[in-house]
Protein backbone atom coordinates (compact mmCIF):
# COMPACT_ATOMS: atom_id res chain seq x y z
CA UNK A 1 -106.98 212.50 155.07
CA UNK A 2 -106.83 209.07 153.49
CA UNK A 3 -106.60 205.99 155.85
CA UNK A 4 -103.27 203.82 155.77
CA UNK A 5 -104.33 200.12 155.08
CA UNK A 6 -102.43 197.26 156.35
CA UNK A 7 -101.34 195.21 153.40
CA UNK A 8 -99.55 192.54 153.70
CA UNK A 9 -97.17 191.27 150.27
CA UNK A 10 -96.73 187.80 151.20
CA UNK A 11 -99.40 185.64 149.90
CA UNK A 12 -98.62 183.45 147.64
CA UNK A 13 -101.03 180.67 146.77
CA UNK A 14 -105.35 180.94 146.30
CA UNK A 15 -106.03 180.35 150.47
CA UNK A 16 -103.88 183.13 151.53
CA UNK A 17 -105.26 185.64 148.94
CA UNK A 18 -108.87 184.09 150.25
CA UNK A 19 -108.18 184.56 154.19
CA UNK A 20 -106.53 187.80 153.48
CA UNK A 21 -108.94 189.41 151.28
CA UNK A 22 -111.49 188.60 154.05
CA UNK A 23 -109.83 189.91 157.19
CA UNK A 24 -109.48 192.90 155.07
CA UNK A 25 -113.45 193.15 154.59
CA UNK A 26 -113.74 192.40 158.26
CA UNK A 27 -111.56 195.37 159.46
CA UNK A 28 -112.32 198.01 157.21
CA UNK A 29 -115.85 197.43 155.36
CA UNK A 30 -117.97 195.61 158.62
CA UNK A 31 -120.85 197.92 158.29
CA UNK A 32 -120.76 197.55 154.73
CA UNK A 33 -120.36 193.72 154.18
CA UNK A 34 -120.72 190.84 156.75
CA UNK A 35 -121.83 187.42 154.50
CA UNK A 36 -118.94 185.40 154.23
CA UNK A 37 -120.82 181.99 153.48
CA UNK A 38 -119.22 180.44 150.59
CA UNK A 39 -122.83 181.29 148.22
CA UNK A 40 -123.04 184.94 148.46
CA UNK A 41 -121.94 187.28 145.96
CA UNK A 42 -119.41 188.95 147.84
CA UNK A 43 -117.52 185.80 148.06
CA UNK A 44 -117.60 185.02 144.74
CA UNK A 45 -115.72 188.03 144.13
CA UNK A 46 -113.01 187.61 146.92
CA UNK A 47 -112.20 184.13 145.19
CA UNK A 48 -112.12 185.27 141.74
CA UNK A 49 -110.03 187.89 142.91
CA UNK A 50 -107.89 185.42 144.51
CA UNK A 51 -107.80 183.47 141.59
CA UNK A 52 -106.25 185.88 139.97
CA UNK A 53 -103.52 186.33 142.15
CA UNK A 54 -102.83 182.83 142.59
CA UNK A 55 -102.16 182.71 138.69
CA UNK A 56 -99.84 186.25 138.59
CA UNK A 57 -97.85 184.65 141.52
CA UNK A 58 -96.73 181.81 139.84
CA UNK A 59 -95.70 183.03 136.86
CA UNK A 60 -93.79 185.52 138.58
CA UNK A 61 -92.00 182.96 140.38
CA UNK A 62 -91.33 180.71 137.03
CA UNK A 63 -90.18 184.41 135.28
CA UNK A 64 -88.03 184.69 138.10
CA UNK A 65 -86.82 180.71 138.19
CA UNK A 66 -85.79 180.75 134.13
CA UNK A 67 -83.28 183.63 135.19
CA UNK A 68 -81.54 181.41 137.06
CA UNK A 69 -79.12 179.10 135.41
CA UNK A 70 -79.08 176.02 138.21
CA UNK A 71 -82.90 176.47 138.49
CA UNK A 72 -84.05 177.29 135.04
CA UNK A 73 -86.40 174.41 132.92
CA UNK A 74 -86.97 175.79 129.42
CA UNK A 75 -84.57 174.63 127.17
CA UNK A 76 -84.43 177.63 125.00
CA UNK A 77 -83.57 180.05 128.54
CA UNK A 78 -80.80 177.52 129.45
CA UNK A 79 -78.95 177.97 125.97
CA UNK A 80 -79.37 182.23 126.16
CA UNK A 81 -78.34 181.87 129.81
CA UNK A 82 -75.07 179.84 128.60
CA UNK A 83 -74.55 182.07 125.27
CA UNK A 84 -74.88 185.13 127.82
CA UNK A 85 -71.88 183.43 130.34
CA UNK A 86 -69.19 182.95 127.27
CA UNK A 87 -70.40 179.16 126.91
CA UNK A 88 -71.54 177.45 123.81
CA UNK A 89 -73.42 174.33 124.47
CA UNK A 90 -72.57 170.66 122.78
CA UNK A 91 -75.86 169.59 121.32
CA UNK A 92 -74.69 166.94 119.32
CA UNK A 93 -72.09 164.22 119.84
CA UNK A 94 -70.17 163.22 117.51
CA UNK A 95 -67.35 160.60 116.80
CA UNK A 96 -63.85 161.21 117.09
CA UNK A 97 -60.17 159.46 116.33
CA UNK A 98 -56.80 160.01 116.37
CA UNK A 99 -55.74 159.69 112.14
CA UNK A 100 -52.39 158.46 111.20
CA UNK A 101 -51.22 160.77 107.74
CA UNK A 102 -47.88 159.94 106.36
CA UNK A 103 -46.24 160.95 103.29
CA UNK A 104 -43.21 159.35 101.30
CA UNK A 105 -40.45 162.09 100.17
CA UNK A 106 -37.10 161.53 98.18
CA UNK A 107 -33.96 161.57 99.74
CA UNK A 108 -31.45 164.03 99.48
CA UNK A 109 -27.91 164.84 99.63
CA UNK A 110 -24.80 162.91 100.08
CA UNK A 111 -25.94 162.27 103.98
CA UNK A 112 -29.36 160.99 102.30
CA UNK A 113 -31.88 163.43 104.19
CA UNK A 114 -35.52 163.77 103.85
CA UNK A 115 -36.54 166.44 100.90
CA UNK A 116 -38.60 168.43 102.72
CA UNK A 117 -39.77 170.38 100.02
CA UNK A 118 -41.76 168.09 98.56
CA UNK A 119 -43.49 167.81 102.13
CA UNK A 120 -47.37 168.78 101.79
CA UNK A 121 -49.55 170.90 104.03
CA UNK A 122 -52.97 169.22 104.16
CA UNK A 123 -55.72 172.18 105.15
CA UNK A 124 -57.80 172.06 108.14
CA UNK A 125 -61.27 170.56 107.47
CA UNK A 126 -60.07 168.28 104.92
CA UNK A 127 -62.34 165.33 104.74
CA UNK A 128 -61.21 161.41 104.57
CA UNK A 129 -63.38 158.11 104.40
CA UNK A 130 -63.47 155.00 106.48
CA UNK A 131 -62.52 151.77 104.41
CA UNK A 132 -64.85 149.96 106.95
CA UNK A 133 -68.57 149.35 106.58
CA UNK A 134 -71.13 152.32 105.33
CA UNK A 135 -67.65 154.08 105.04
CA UNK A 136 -68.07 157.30 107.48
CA UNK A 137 -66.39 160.68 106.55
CA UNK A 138 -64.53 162.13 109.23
CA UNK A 139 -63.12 165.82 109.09
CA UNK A 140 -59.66 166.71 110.06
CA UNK A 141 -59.80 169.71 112.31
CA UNK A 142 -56.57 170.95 112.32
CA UNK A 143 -54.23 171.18 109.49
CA UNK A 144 -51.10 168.57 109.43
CA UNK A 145 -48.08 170.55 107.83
CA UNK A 146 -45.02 167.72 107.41
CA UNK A 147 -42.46 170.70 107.16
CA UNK A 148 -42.77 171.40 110.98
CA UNK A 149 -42.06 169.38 114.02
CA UNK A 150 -42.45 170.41 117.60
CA UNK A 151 -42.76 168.81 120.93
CA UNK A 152 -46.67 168.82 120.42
CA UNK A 153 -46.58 168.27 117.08
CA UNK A 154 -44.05 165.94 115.98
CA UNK A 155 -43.45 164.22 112.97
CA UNK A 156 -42.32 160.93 112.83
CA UNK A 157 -39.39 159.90 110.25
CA UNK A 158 -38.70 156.40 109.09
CA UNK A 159 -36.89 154.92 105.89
CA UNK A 160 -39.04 153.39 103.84
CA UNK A 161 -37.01 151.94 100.85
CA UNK A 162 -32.90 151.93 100.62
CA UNK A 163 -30.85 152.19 97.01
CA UNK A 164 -27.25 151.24 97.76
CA UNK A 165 -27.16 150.71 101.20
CA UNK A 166 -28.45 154.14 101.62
CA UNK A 167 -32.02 155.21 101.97
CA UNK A 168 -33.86 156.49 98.70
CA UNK A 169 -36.93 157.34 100.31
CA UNK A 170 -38.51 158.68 103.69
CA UNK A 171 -41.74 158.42 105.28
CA UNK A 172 -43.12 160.89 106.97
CA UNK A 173 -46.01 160.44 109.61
CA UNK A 174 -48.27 163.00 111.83
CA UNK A 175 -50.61 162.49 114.32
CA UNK A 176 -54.59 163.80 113.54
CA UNK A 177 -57.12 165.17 115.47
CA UNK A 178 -60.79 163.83 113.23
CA UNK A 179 -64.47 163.83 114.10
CA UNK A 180 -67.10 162.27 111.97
CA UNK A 181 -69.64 163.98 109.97
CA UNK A 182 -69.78 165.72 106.65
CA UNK A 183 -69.97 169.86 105.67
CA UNK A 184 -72.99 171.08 103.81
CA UNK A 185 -73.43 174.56 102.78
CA UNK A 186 -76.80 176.37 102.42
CA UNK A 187 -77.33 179.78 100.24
CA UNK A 188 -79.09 182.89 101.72
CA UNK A 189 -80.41 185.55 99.03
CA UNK A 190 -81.32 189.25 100.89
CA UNK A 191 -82.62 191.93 98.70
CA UNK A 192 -82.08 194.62 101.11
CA UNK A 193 -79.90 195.98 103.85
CA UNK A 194 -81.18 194.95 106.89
CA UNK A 195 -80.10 195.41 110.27
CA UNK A 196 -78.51 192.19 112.64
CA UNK A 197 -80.43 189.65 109.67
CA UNK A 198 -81.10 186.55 111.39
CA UNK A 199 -80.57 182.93 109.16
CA UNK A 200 -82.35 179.83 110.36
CA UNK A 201 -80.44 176.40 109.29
CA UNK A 202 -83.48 173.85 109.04
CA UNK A 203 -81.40 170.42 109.57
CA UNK A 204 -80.37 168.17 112.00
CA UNK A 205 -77.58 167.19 114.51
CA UNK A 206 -75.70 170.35 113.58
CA UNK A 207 -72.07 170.99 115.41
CA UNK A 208 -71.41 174.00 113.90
CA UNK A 209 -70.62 176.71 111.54
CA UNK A 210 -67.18 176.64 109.86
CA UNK A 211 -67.41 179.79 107.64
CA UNK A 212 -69.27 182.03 106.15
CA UNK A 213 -68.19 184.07 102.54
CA UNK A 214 -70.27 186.54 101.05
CA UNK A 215 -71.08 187.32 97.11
CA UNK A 216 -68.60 189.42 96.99
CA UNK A 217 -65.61 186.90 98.27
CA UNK A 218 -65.55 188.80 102.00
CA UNK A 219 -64.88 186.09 104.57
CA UNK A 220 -67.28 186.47 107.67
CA UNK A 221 -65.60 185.74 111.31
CA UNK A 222 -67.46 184.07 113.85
CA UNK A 223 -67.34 185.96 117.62
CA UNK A 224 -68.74 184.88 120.99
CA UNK A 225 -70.76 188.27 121.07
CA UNK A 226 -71.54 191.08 118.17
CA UNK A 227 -69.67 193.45 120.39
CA UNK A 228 -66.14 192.21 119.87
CA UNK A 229 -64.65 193.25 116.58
CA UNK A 230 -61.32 191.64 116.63
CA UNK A 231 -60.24 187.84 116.43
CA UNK A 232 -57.27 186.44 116.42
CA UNK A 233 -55.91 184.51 112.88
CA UNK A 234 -52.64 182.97 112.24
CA UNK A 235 -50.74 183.74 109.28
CA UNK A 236 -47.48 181.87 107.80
CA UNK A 237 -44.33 183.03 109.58
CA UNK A 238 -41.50 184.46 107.16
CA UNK A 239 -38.85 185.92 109.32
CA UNK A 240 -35.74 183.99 110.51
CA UNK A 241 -37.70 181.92 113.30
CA UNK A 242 -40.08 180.37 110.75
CA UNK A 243 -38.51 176.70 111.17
CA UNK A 244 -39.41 176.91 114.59
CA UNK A 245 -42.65 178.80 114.78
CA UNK A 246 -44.50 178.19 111.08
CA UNK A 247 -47.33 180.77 111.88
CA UNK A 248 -47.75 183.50 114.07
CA UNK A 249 -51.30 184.29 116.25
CA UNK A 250 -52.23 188.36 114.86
CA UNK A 251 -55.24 190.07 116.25
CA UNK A 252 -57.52 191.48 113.32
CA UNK A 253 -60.12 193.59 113.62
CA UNK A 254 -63.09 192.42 111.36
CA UNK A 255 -65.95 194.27 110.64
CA UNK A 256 -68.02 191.59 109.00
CA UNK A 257 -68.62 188.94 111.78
CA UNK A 258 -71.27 186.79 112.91
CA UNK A 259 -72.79 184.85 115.96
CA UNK A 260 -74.07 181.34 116.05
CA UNK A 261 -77.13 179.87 118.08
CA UNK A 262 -78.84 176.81 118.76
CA UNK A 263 -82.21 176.90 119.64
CA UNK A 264 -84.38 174.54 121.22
CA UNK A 265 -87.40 173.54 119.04
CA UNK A 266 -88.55 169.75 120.41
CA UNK A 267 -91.32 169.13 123.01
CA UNK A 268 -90.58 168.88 126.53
């Protein structure tokens, strides 16, 4: 019948692997070895032993350390920690303003009302340059629509020229949320089918991915996680209601969708 050794699983560091491994020769091998002085052979082997265990205890502990979000060092575990808990992290900072956007329309009518037909819709990610110095592009990231007005979004109406006494022409203004920077696109060739394809963007001081359209024309929607297959998309509203609620939130289901990353790649 085998006998039970006493182990004990709570060294951590090179002198506790060395003073255990020792009492351990002491209490079961004394007949067998008894030269403990730091030259013999036997002790050369305890310490390399030792050694050994000193290393595979600390990376251990730093495996176990990087799962941790409020403890974890590498850059590159902190962003799949964050991706993992629904977060995407800001790695670049960017610019941002609040745009003025008017628009002049005819009047109308005998009462001389703003022709809001000839009121424009300008798209979301519509670019605009500074008049100041180096003349910075900043993008637009919602789209201003002139034909609605709301509480959050409201459009500001002023004469601008009268005819008669009566006004000829309106001005219509809106209120802009704009960040600086400019949109490049990059092209992507794959000659065969392949499963979860990965695309690296080589370039700098990226803030994100606005879209992604395929060969064929398919539009590509961007999800937190591969597993969710619907997103929500607005579409123009063309019942009754429409004055008051221009577009209407739908929830699509979308087969082609993507995810998007940063990862770290500088030197700590």
């Amino acid at each position: 019948m085998a006998e039970t050794r006493d182990i004990k699983y709570i060294n951590r560091n090179f002198d506790d692997f060395r003073s255990q491994l020792i009492e351990y020769a002491k209490s079961y091998f004394p007949d067998s070895y008894n030269d403990f002085s730091p030259s013999s052979p036997g002790m050369m082997l305890i310490e390399m032993a030792s050694y050994v265990g000193d290393v595979l205890s600390f990376y251990q502990d730093n495996q176990l350390q990087e799962t941790f979000l409020q403890h974890a060092k590498n850059p590159s575990n902190l962003y799949a920690l964050a991706y993992m808990m629904g977060y995407t992290p800001k790695v670049t900072s960017v610019a941002e303003t609040i745009l003025e956007v008017s628009q002049t329309v005819d009047a109308i009518g005998v009462d001389s009302k703003p022709d809001f037909d000839q009121a424009i819709t300008v798209a979301e990610n519509s670019t605009v340059k500074a008049t100041s110095q180096g003349q910075p592009t900043y993008i637009i990231s919602d789209k201003v629509d002139f034909n609605f007005s709301s509480s959050y979004d409201p459009t500001e109406i002023t004469v601008k020229t009268l005819a008669g006494g009566s006004p000829s022409e309106f001005q219509l203004k809106k209120k802009a949320h704009a960040y600086s920077g400019t949109i490049k696109s990059t092209q992507e060739t794959f000659s065969t089918s392949e499963k979860f394809a990965t695309l690296t963007i080589d370039d700098e001081n990226i803030v994100g991915v606005l879209d992604i359209t395929d060969s064929d024309g398919n539009i590509w929607y961007e999800v937190p996680f591969l597993g969710q297959d619907t997103v929500f998309v607005d579409e123009q509203n063309s019942t009754q209601d429409k004055a008051q609620a221009p577009n209407i939130l739908k929830l699509k289901k979308v087969p082609r969708r993507f995810v998007s990353r940063f990862i770290f790649k500088g030197v700590l």
